[in-house]
Structure formats: structure tokens, C-alpha cells
Protein backbone atom coordinates (compact mmCIF):
# COMPACT_ATOMS: atom_id res chain seq x y z
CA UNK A 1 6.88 -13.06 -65.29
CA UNK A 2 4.13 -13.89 -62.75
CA UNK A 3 6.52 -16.63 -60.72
CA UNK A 4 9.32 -14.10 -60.52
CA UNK A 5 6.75 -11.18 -59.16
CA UNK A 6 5.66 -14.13 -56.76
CA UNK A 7 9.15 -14.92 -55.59
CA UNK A 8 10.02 -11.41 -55.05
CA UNK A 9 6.91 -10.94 -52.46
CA UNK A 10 8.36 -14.02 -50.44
CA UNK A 11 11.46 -12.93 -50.49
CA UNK A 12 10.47 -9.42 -49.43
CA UNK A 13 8.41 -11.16 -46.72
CA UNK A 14 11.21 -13.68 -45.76
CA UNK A 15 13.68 -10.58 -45.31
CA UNK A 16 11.22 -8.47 -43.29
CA UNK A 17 10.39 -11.36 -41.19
CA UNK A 18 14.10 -11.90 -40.05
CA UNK A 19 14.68 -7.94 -39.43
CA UNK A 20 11.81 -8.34 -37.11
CA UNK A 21 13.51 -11.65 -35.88
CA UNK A 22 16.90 -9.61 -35.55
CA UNK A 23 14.95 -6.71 -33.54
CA UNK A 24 13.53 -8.88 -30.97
CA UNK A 25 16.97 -10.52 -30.23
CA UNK A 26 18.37 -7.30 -29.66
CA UNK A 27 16.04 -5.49 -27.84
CA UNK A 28 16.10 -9.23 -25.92
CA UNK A 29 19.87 -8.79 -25.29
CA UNK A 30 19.21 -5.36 -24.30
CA UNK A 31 17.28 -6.55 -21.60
CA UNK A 32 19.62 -9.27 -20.13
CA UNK A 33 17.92 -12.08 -22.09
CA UNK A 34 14.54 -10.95 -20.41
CA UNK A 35 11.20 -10.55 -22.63
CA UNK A 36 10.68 -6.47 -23.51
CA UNK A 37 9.02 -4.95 -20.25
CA UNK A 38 5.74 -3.50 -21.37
CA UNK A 39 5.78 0.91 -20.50
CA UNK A 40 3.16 1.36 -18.09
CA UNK A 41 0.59 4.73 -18.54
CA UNK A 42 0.51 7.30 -16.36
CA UNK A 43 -2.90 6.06 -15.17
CA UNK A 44 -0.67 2.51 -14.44
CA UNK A 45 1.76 3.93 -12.39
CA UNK A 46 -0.87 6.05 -10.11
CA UNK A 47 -2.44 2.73 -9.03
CA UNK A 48 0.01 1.07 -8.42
CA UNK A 49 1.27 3.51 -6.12
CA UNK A 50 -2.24 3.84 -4.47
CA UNK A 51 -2.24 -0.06 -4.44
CA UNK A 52 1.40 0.26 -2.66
CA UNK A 53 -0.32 2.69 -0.18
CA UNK A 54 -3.60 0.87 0.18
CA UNK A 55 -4.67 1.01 3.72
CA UNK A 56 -7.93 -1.29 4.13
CA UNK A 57 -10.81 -1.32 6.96
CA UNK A 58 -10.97 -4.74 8.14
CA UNK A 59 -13.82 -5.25 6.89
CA UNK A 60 -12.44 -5.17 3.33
CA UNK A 61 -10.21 -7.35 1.08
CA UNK A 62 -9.25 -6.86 -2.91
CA UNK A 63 -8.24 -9.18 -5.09
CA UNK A 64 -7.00 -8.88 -8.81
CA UNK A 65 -9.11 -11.74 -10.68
CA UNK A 66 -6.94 -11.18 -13.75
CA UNK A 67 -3.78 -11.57 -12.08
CA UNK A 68 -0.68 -9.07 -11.79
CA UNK A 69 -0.59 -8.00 -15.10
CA UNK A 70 -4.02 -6.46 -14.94
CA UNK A 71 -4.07 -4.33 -11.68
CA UNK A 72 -6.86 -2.05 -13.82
CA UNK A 73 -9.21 -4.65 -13.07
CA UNK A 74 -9.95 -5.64 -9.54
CA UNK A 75 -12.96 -6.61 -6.88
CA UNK A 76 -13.52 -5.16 -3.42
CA UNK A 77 -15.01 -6.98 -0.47
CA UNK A 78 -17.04 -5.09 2.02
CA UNK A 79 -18.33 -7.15 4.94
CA UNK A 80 -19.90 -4.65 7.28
CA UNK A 81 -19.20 -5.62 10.79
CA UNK A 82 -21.90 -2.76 12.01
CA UNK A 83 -25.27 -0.95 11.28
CA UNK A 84 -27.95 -1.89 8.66
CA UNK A 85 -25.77 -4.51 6.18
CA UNK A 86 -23.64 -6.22 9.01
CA UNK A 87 -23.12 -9.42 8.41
CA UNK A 88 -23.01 -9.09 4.78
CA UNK A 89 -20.98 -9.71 2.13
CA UNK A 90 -21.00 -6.94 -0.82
CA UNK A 91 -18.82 -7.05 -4.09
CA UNK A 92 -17.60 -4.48 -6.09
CA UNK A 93 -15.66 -4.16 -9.50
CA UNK A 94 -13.26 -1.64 -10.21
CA UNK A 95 -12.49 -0.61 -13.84
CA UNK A 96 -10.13 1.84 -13.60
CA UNK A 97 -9.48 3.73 -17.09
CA UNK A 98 -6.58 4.88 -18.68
CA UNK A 99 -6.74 8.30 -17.52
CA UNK A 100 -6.38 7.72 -14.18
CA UNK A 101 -6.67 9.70 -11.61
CA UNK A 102 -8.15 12.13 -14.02
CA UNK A 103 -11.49 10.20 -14.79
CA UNK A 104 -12.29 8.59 -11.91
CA UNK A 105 -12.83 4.42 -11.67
CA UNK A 106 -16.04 2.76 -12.65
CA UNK A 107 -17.49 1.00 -9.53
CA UNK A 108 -20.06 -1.71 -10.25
CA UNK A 109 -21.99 -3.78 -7.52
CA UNK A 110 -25.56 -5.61 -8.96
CA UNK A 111 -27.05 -4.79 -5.54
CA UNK A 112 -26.47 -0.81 -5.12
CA UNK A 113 -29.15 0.04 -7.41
CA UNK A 114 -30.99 -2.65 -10.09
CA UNK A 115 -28.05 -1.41 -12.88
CA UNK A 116 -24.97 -2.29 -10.38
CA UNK A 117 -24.80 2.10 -9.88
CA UNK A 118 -23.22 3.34 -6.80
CA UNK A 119 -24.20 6.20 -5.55
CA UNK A 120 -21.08 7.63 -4.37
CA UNK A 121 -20.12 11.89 -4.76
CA UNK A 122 -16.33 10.62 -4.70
CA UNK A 123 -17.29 8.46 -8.16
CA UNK A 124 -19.15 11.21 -9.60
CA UNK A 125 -19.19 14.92 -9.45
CA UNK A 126 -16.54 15.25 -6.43
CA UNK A 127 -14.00 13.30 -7.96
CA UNK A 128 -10.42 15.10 -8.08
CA UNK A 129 -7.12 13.45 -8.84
CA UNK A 130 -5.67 13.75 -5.26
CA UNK A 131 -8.23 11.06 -4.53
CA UNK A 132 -7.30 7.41 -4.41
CA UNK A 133 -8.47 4.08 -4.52
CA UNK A 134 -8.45 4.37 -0.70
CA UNK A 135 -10.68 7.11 -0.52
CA UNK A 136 -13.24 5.28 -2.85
CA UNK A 137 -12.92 2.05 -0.60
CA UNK A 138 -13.54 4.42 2.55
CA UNK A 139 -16.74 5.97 0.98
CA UNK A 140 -18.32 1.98 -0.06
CA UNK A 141 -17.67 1.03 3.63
CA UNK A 142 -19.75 4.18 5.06
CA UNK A 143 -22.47 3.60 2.52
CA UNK A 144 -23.19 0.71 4.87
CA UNK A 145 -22.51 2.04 8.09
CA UNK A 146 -23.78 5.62 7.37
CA UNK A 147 -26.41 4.76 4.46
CA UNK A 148 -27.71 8.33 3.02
CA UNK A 149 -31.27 9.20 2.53
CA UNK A 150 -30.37 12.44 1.09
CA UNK A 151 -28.85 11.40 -1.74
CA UNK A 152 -29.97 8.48 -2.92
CA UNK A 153 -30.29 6.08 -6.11
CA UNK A 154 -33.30 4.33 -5.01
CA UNK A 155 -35.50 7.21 -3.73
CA UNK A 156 -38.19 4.60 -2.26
CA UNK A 157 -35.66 3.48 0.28
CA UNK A 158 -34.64 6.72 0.82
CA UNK A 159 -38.35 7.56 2.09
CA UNK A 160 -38.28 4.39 3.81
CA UNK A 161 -35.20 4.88 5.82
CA UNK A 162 -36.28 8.57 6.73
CA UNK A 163 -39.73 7.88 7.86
CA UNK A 164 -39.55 4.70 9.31
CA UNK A 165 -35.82 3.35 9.56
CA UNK A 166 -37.25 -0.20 11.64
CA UNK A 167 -38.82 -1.26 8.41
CA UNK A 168 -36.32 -0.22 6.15
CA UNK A 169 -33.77 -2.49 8.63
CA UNK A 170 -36.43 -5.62 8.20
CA UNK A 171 -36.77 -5.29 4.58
CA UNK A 172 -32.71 -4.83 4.62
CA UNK A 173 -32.32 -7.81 6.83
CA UNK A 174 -34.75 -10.01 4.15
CA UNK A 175 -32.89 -9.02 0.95
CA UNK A 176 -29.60 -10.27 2.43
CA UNK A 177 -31.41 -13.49 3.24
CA UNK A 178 -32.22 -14.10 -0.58
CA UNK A 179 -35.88 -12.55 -0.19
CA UNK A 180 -38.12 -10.52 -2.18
CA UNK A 181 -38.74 -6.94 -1.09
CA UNK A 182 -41.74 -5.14 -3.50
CA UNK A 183 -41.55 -6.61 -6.71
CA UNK A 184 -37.28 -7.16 -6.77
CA UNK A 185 -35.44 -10.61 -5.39
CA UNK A 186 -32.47 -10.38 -4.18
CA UNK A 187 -30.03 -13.07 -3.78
CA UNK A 188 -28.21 -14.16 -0.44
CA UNK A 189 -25.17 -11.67 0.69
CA UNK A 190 -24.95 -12.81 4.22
CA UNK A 191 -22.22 -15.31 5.24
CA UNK A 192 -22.20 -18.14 7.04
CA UNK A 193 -20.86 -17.35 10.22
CA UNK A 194 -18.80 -20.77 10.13
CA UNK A 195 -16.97 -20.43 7.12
């Protein structure tokens, strides 16, 4: 009794295997012999129209480490070409969720603050859905040609730049050499010119 309760499982298995067989070769047909398309979100088809529409600074590039299939998932390049951080190179990774434009991306960089936070209204409590990827790339580059004491992450810098913006510019100018300013290190950001 046990072998014929066996065989009935493998054939059970054997004819849901080829229905599943017999699905994909339809829904293959069905698609001119192409592979199913995967449906894009909502939140899928917003960025890729603000990619479509991306209008950069020069001083910016993106790329999409993951490649095309994963346009949630992408780095920003800010290299100043004024003020305080010129001369710099800055990264930044965007994880854009799945409710997009509705929750706004998560923007990481390990030099904004000590935790990668940037301190951007756009990313935080001023974030509405008719804003773009554009308008967050807009708001990085005038964090380093407009830097904000105001509103800041680091508060010490703040005071710095407020009271006495010629050594907050020489402690700026030694962190993007790879230097040590207080009791933090910071590795090398600034390019060399030839490359």
C-alpha cells in the first residue's frame, strides 16, 4: 500500500510540474518567444520617469551599480567645483523604496555626519511627492556650495562655521586631505587633478 501512496505523490508532482511547464510556454508564446516582462510598481515607474527627466549640475554623475534591472539602487557623484568642498569628490547612495514618491529615498554618504545622515529638509520633513530625484540631487550640491549652520547634523561645525568660517574652511580643507579633525579621521575625497 505504501509504494502505491508513494507513486501517486510523484505522479501528482510529475503532472503539476508539466502544467507549470505548459504555463510558461504559453505565457512565453504570448510574449513573442520573449521571457515574461516583470510589472513594474508604481514607485518603478515614477523613477524611471524622473530618471528620463534627470537634469544634472555638472558637477554630478549617477550610476546604477546593480545594473538596469535595479534602477532603485543607485550612487550620486558630487564634485563641487566652488565654495568650502571644491575639489572634492562626495558619494551618495540612493535607496529608493517601494512607495515612491510617497516615502521619500534614503540618502546615505559616510561623510555627512559619522552614521552616513544627510541633513537635507527635502529627505525629511519637507518631502512631498511632486519632488524628484532632481530636486534631491539639487539640494546635495548646495549643501556644499551653501553649507547651513542653522540646521545642522553636526552642531560643532555649525558653531564653527558661524563664528569663525576661516577655521571651519582649514579644518574642511584637512579632512578632504585624509586628516584628522578633533578626535574623527577622515579619509581622502579630493581628486587628483590629473586623472
Amino acid at each position: 500500500m505504501e509504494e502505491s501512496s508513494n507513486d501517486d505523490d510523484t505522479i501528482g508532482t510529475m503532472i503539476r510540474l508539466f502544467k507549470v511547464k505548459e504555463k510558461q510556454k504559453e505565457n512565453s508564446l504570448a510574449n513573442g518567444g520573449r521571457p515574461p516582462v516583470k510589472k513594474q510598481t508604481a514607485g518603478e515607474l515614477r523613477l524611471n520617469k524622473d530618471i528620463a527627466e534627470l537634469n544634472l549640475p555638472q558637477t554630478c554623475t549617477i550610476e546604477f551599480p546593480n545594473g538596469k534591472d535595479d534602477l532603485m539602487n543607485f550612487e550620486v557623484s558630487v564634485k563641487p567645483d566652488e565654495g568650502y568642498y571644491r575639489d572634492g569628490k562626495f558619494l551618495f547612495t540612493f535607496q529608493v523604496p517601494p512607495m515612491y514618491p510617497h516615502e521619500p529615498p534614503k540618502v546615505f554618504h559616510p561623510n555627512i555626519d559619522l552614521e552616513g545622515s544627510v541633513c537635507l529638509n527635502v529627505l525629511r520633513e519637507d518631502w512631498k511627492p511632486v519632488l524628484n530625484i532632481n530636486t534631491i540631487i539639487y539640494g546635495l550640491t548646495h549643501l556644499f556650495t551653501e553649507p547651513n549652520p542653522e540646521d545642522p547634523l553636526n552642531h560643532e561645525a555649525a558653531k564653527l562655521l558661524r563664528d569663525n568660517p576661516y577655521e571651519f574652511e582649514s579644518n574642511v580643507r584637512f579632512a578632504m586631505e585624509g586628516g584628522r579633525v578633533g578626535n574623527t579621521w577622515y579619509a581622502r575625497c579630493i581628486e587628483n587633478p590629473y586623472d
